[in-house]
PDB file of N, CA and C in Angstrom:
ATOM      1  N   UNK A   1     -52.634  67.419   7.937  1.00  0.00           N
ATOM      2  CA  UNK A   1     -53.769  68.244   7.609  1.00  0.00           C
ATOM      3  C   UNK A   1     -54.766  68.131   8.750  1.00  0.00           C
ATOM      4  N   UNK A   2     -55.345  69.151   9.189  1.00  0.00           N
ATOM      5  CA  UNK A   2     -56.475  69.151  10.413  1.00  0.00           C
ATOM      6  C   UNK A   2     -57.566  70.104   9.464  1.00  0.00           C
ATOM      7  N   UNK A   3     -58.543  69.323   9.783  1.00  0.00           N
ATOM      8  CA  UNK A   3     -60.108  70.086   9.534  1.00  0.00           C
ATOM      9  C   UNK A   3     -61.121  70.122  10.649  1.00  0.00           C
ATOM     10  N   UNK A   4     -61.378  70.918  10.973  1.00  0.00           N
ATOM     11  CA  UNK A   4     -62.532  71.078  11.400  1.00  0.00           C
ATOM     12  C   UNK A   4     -63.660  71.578  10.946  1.00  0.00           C
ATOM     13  N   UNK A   5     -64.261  71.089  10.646  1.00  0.00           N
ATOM     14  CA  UNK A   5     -65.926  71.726  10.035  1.00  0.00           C
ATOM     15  C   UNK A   5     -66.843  72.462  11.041  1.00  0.00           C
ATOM     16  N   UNK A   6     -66.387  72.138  11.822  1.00  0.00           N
ATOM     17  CA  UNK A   6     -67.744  72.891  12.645  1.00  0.00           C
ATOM     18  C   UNK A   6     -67.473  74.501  13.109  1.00  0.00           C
ATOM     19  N   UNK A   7     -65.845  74.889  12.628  1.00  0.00           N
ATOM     20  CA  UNK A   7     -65.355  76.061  12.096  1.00  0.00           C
ATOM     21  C   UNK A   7     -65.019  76.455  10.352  1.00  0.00           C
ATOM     22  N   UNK A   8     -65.166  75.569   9.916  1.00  0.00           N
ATOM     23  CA  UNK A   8     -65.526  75.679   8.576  1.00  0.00           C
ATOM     24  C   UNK A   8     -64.051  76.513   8.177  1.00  0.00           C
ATOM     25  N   UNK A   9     -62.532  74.937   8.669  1.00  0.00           N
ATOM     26  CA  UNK A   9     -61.554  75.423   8.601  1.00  0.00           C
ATOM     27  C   UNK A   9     -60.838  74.135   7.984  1.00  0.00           C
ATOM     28  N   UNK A  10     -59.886  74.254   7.460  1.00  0.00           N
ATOM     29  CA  UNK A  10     -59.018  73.390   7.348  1.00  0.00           C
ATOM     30  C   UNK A  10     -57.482  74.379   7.112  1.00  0.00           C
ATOM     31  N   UNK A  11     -56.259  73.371   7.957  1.00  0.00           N
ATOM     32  CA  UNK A  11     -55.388  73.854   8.236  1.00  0.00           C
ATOM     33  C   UNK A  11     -54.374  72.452   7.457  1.00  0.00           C
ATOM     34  N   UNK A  12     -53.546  72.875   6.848  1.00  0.00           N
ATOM     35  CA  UNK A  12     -52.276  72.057   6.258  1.00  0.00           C
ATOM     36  C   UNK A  12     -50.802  72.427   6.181  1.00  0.00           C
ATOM     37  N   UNK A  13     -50.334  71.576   7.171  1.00  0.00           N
ATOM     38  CA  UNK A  13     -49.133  71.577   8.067  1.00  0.00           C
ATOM     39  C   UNK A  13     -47.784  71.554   6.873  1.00  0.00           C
ATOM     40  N   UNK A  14     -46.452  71.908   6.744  1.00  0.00           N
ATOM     41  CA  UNK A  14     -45.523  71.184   6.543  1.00  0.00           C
ATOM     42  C   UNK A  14     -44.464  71.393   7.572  1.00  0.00           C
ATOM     43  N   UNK A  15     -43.266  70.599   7.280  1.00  0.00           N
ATOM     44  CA  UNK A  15     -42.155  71.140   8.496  1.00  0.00           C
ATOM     45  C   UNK A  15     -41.505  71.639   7.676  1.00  0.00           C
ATOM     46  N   UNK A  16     -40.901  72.573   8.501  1.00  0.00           N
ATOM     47  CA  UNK A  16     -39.658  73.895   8.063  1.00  0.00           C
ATOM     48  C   UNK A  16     -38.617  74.023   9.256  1.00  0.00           C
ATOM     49  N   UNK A  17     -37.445  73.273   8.956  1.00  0.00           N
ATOM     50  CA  UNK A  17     -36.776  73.243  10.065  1.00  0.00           C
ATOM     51  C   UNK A  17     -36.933  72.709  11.744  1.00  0.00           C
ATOM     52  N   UNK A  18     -37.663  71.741  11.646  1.00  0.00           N
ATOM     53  CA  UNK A  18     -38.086  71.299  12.498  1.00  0.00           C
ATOM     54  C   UNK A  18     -39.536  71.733  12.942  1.00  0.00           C
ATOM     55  N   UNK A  19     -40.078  72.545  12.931  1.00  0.00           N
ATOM     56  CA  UNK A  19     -41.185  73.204  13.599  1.00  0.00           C
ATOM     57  C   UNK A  19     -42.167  73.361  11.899  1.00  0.00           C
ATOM     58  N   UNK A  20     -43.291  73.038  12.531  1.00  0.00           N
ATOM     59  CA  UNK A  20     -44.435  72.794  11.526  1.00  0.00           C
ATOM     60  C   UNK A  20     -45.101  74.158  11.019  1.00  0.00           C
ATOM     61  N   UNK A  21     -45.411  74.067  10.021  1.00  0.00           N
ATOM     62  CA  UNK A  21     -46.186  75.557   9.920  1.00  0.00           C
ATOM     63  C   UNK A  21     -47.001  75.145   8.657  1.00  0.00           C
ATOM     64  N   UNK A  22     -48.266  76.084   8.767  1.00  0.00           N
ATOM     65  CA  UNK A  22     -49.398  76.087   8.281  1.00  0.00           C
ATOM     66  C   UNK A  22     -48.843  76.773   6.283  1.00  0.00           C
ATOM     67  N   UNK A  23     -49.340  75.499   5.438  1.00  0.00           N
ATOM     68  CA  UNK A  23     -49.005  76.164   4.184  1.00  0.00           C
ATOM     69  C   UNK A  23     -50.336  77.119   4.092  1.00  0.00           C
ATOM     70  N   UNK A  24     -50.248  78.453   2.815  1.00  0.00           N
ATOM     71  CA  UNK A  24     -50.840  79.456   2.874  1.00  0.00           C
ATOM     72  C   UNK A  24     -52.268  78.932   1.973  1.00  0.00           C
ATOM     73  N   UNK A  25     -53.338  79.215   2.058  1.00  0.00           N
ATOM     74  CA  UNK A  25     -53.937  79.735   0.591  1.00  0.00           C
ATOM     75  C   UNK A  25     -53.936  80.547  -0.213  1.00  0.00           C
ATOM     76  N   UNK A  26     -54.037  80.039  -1.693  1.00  0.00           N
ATOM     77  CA  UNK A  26     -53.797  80.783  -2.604  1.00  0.00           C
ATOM     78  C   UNK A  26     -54.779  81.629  -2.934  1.00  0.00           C
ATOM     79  N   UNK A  27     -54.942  82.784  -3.663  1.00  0.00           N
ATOM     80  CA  UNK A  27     -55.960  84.076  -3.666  1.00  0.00           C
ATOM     81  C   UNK A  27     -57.092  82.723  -4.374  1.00  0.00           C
ATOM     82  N   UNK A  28     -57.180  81.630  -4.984  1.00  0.00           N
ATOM     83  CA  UNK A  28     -57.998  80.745  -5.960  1.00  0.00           C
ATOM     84  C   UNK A  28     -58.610  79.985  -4.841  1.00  0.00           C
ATOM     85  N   UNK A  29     -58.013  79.994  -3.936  1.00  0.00           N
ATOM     86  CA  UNK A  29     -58.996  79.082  -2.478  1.00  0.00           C
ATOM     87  C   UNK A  29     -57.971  77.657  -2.341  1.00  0.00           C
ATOM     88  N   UNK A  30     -56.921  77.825  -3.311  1.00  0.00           N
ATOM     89  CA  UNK A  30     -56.481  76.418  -2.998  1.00  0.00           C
ATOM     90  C   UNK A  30     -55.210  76.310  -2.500  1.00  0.00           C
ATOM     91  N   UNK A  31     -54.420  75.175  -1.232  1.00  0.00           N
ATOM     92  CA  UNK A  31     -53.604  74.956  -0.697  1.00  0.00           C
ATOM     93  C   UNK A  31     -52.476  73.766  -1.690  1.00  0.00           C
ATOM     94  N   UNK A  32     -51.512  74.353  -1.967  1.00  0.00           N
ATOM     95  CA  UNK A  32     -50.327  73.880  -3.160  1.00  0.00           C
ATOM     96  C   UNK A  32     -49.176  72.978  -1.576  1.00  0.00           C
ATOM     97  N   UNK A  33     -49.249  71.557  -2.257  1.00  0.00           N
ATOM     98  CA  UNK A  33     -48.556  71.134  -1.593  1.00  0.00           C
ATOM     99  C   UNK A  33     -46.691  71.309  -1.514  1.00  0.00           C
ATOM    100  N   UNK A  34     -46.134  71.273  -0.494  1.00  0.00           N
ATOM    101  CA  UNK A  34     -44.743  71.676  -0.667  1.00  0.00           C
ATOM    102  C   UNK A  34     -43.515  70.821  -0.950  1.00  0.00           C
ATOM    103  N   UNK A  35     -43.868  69.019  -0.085  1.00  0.00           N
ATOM    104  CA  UNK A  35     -43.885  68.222  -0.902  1.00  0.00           C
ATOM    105  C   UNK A  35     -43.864  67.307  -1.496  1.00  0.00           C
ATOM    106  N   UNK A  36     -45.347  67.430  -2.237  1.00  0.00           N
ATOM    107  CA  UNK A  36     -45.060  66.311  -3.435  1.00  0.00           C
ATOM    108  C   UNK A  36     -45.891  67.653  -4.285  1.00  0.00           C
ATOM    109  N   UNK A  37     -45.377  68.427  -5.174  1.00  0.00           N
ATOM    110  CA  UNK A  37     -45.418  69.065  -6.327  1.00  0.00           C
ATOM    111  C   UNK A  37     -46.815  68.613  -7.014  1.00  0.00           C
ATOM    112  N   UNK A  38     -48.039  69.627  -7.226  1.00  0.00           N
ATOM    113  CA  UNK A  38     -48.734  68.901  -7.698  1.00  0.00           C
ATOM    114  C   UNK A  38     -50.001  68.259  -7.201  1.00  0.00           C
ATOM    115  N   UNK A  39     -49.449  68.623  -5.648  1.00  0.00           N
ATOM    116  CA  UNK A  39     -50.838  68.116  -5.048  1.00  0.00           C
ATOM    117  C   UNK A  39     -51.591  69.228  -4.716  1.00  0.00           C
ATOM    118  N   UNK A  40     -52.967  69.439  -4.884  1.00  0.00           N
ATOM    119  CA  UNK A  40     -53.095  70.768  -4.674  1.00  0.00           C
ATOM    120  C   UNK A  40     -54.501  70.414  -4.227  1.00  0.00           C
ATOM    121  N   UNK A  41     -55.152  71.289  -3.369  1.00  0.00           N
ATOM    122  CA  UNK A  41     -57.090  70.892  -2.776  1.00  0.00           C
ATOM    123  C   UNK A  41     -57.128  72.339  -2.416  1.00  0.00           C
ATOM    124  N   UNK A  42     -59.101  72.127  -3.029  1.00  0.00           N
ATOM    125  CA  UNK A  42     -59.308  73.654  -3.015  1.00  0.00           C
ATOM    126  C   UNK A  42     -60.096  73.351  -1.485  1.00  0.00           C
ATOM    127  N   UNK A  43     -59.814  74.455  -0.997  1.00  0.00           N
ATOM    128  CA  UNK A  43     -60.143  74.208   0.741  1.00  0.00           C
ATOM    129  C   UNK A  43     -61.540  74.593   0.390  1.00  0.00           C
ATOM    130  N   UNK A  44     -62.419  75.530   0.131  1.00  0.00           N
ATOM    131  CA  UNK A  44     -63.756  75.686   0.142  1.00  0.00           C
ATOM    132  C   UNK A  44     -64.764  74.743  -0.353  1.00  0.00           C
ATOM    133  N   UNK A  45     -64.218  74.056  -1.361  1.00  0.00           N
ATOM    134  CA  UNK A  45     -64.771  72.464  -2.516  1.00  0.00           C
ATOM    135  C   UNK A  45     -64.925  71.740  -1.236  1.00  0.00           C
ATOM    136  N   UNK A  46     -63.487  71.514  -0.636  1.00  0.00           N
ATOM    137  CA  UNK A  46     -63.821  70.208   0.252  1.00  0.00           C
ATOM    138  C   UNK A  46     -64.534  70.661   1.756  1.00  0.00           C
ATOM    139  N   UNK A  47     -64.487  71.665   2.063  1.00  0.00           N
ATOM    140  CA  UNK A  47     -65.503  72.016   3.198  1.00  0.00           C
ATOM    141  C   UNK A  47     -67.240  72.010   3.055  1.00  0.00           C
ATOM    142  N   UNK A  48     -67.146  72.092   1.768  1.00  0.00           N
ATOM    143  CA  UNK A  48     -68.586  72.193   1.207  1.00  0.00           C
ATOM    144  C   UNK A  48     -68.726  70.916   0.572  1.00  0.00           C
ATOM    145  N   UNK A  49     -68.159  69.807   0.133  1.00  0.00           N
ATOM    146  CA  UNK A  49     -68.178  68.583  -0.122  1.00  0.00           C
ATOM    147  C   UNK A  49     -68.946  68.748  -1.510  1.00  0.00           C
ATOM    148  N   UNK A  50     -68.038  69.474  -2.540  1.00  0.00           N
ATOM    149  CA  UNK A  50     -67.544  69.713  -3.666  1.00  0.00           C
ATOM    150  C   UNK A  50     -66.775  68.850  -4.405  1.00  0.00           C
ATOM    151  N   UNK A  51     -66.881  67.138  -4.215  1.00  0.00           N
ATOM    152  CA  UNK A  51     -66.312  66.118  -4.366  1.00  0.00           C
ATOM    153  C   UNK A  51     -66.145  66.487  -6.316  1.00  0.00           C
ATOM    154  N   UNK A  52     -66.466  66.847  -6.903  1.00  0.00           N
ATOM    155  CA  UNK A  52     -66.170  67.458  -8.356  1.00  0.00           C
ATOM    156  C   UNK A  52     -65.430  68.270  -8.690  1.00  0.00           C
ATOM    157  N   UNK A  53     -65.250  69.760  -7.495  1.00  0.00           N
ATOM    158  CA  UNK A  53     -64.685  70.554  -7.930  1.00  0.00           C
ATOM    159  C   UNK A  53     -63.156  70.111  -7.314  1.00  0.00           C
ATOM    160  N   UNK A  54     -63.026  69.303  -6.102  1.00  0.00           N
ATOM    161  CA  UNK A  54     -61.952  68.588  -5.167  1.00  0.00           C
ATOM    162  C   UNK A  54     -60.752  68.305  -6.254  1.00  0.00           C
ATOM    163  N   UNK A  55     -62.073  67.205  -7.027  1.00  0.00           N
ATOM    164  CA  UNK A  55     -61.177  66.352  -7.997  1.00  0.00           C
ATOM    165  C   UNK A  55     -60.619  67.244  -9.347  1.00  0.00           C
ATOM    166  N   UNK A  56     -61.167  68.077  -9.759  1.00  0.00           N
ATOM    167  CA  UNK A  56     -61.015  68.956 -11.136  1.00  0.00           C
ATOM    168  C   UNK A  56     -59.970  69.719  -9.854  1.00  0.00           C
ATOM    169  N   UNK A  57     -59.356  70.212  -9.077  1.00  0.00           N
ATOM    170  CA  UNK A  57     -58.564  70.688  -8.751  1.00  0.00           C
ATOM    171  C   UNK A  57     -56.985  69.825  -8.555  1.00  0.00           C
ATOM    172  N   UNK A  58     -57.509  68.968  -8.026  1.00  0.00           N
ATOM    173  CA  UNK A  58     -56.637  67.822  -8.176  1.00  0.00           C
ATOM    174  C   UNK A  58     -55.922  67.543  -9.258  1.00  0.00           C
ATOM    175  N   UNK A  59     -56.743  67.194 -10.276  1.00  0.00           N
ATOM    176  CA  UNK A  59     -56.050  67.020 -11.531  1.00  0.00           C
ATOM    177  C   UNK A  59     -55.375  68.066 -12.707  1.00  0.00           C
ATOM    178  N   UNK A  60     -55.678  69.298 -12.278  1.00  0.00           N
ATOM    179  CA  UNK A  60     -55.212  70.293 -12.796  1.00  0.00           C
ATOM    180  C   UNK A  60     -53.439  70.506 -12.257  1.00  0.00           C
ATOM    181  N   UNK A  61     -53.671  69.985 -10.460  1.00  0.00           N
ATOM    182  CA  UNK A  61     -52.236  70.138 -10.285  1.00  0.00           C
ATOM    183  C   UNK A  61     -51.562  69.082 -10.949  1.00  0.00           C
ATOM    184  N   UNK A  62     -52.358  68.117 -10.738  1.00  0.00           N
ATOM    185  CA  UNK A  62     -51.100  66.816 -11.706  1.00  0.00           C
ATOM    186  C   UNK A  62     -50.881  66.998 -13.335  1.00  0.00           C
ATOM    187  N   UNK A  63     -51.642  67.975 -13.803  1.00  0.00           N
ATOM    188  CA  UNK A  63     -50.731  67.920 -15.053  1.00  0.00           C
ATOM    189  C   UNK A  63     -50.380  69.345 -14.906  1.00  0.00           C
ATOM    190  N   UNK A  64     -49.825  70.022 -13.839  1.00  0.00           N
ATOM    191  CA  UNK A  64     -48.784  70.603 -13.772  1.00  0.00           C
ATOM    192  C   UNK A  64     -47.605  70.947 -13.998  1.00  0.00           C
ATOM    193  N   UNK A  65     -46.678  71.715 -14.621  1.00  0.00           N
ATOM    194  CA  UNK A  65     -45.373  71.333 -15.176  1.00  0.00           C
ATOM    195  C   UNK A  65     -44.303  70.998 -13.783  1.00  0.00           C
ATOM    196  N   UNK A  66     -45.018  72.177 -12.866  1.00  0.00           N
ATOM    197  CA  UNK A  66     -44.444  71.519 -11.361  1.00  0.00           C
ATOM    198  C   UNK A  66     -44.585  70.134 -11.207  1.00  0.00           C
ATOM    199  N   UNK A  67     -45.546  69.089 -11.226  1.00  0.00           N
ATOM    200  CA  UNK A  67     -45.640  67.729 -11.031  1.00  0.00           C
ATOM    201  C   UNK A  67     -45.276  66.910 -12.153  1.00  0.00           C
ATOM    202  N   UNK A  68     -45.145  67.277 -13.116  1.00  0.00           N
ATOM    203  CA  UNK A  68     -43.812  66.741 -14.173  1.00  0.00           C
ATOM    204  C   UNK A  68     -42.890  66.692 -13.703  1.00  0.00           C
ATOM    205  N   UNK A  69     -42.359  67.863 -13.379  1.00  0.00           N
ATOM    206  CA  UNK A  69     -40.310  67.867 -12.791  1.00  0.00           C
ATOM    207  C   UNK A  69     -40.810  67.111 -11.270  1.00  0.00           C
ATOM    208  N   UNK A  70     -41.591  66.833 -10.802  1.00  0.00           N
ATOM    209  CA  UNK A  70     -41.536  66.003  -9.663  1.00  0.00           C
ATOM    210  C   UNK A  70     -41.820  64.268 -10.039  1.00  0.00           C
ATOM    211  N   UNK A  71     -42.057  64.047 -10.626  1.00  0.00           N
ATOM    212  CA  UNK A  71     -42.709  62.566 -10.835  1.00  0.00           C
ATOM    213  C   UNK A  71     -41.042  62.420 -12.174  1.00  0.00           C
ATOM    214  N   UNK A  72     -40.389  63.432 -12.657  1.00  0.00           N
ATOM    215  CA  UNK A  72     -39.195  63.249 -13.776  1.00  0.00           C
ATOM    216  C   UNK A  72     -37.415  62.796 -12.967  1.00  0.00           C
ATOM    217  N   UNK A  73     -38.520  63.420 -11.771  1.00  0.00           N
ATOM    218  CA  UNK A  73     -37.182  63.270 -10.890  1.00  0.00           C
ATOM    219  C   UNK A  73     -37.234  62.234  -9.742  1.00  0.00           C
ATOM    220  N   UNK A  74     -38.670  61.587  -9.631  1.00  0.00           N
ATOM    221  CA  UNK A  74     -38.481  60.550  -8.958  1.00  0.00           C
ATOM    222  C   UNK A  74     -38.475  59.173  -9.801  1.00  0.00           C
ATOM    223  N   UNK A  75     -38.457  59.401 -11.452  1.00  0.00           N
ATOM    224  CA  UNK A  75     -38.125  58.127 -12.335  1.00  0.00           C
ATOM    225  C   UNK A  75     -37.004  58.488 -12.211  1.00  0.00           C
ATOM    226  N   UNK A  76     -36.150  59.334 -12.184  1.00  0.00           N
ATOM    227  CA  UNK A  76     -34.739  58.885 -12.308  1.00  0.00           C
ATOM    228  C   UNK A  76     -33.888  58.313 -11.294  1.00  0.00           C
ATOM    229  N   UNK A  77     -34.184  58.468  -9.913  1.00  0.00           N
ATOM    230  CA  UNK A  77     -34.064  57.955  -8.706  1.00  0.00           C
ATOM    231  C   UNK A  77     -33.837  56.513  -8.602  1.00  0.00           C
TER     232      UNK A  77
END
């Protein structure tokens, strides 16, 4: 993840075949991690240091049904 504030940007990387690329935002402002299922940050909260709305985003992805089948499948592991 790279932020810069003083462009009032944040950019979040994954790899895809070797070569990195920028995951999208969602029309809601927030970047859905690819993976660990579940992790999710609203980019405007944390540029504006929205440490409330950060976390209420946060936790909305973890009780996700996506971060169920991810945390169901790393107990069975």
């Amino acid at each position: 993840m790279f932020c810069n504030k003083s462009e009032n940007q944040l950019d979040w990387f994954h790899l895809v075949e070797g070569k990195y690329q920028t995951l999208p935002v969602n029309e809601d402002g927030i970047i859905r991690s690819v993976t660990f299922p579940g992790l999710w940050l609203a980019v405007e909260a944390l540029l504006n240091n929205d440490m409330v709305r950060v976390l209420q985003t946060l936790q909305l992805g973890l009780n996700s049904p996506e971060h169920r089948e991810f945390v169901d499948k790393l107990e069975k592991k």
